[in-house]
Protein backbone atom coordinates (compact mmCIF):
# COMPACT_ATOMS: atom_id res chain seq x y z
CA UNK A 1 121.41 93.99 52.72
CA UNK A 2 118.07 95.17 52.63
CA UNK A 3 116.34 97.11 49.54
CA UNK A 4 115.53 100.98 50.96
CA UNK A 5 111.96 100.20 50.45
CA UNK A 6 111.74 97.12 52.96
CA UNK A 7 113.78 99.13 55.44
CA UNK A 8 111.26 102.21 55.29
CA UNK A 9 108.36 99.79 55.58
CA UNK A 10 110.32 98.02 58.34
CA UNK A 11 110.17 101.60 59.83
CA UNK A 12 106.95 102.14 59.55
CA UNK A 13 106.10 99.21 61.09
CA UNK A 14 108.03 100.04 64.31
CA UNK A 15 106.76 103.37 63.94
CA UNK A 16 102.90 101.98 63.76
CA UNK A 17 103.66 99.51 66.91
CA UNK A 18 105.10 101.99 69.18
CA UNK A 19 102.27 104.88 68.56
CA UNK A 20 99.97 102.12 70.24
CA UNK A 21 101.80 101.61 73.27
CA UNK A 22 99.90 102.41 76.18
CA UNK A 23 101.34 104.71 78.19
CA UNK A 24 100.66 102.61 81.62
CA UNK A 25 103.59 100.42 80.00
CA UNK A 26 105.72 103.69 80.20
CA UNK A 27 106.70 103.95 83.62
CA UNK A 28 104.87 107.34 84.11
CA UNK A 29 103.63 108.27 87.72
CA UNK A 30 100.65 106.75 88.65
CA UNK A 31 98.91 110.27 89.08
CA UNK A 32 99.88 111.35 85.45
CA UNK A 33 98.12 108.31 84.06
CA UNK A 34 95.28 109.25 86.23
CA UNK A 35 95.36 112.60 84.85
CA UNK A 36 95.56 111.53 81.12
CA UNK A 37 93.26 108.96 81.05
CA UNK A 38 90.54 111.31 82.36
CA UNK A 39 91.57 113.28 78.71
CA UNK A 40 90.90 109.88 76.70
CA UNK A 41 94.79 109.82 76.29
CA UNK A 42 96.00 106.18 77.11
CA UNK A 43 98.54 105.63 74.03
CA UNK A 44 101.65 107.39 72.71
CA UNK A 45 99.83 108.16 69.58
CA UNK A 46 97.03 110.02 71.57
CA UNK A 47 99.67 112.03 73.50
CA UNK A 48 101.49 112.55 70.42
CA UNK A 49 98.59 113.95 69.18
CA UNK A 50 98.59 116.80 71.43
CA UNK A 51 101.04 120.03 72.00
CA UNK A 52 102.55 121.18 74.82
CA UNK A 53 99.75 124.22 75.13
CA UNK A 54 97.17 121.18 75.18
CA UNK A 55 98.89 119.37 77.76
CA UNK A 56 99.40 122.22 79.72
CA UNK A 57 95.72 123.35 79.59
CA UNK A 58 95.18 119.91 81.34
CA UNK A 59 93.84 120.34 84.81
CA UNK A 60 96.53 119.54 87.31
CA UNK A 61 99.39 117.99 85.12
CA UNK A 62 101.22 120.90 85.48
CA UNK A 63 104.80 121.97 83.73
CA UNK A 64 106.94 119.77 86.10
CA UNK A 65 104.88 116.79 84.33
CA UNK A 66 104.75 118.15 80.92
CA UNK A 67 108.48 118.45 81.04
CA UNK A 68 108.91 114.57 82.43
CA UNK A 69 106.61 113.51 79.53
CA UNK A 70 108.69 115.51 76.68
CA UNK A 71 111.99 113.35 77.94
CA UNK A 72 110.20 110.39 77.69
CA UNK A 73 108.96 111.03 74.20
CA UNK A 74 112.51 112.26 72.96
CA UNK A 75 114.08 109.18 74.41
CA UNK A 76 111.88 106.82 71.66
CA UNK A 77 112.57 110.02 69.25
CA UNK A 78 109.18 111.00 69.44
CA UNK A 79 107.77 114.42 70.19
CA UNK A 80 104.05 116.47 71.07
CA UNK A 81 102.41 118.03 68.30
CA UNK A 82 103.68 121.01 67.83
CA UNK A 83 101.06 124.00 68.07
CA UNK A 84 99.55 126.26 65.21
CA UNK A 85 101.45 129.38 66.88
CA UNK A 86 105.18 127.85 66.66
């Protein structure tokens, strides 16, 4: 069995690799990449980056979209940024 301190490193590690993922890898429609990558955001740790208000404020991407993208994140237990006002 691991020590507690190898297996939170061993997290973070995971944690560190995933953030980079670009989001083309992702399976998200080809006109949401579009969309993003005209914002600079090409990884999960750039869209993790932003809230739901900044997404939303995106020309075009649209709720529908925002919603898809908040599923995927949940399903690697990740989420957006959440905004000053929540």
């Amino acid at each position: 069995m691991l020590p507690i301190i190898e297996l939170l490193n061993a997290n973070e590690l995971h944690m560190e690799q995933l953030l980079r993922a670009r989001l083309s890898e992702l399976g998200l429609a080809p006109n949401v990449l579009r969309i993003l990558k005209g914002q600079g955001i090409t990884t999960l740790r750039d869209l993790t980056s932003r809230s739901r208000a900044d997404l939303l404020d995106i020309r075009f991407l649209g709720s529908d979209n925002v919603d898809a993208i908040e599923r995927l994140l949940k399903t690697m237990d990740l989420s957006l940024k959440h905004s000053q006002s929540q």
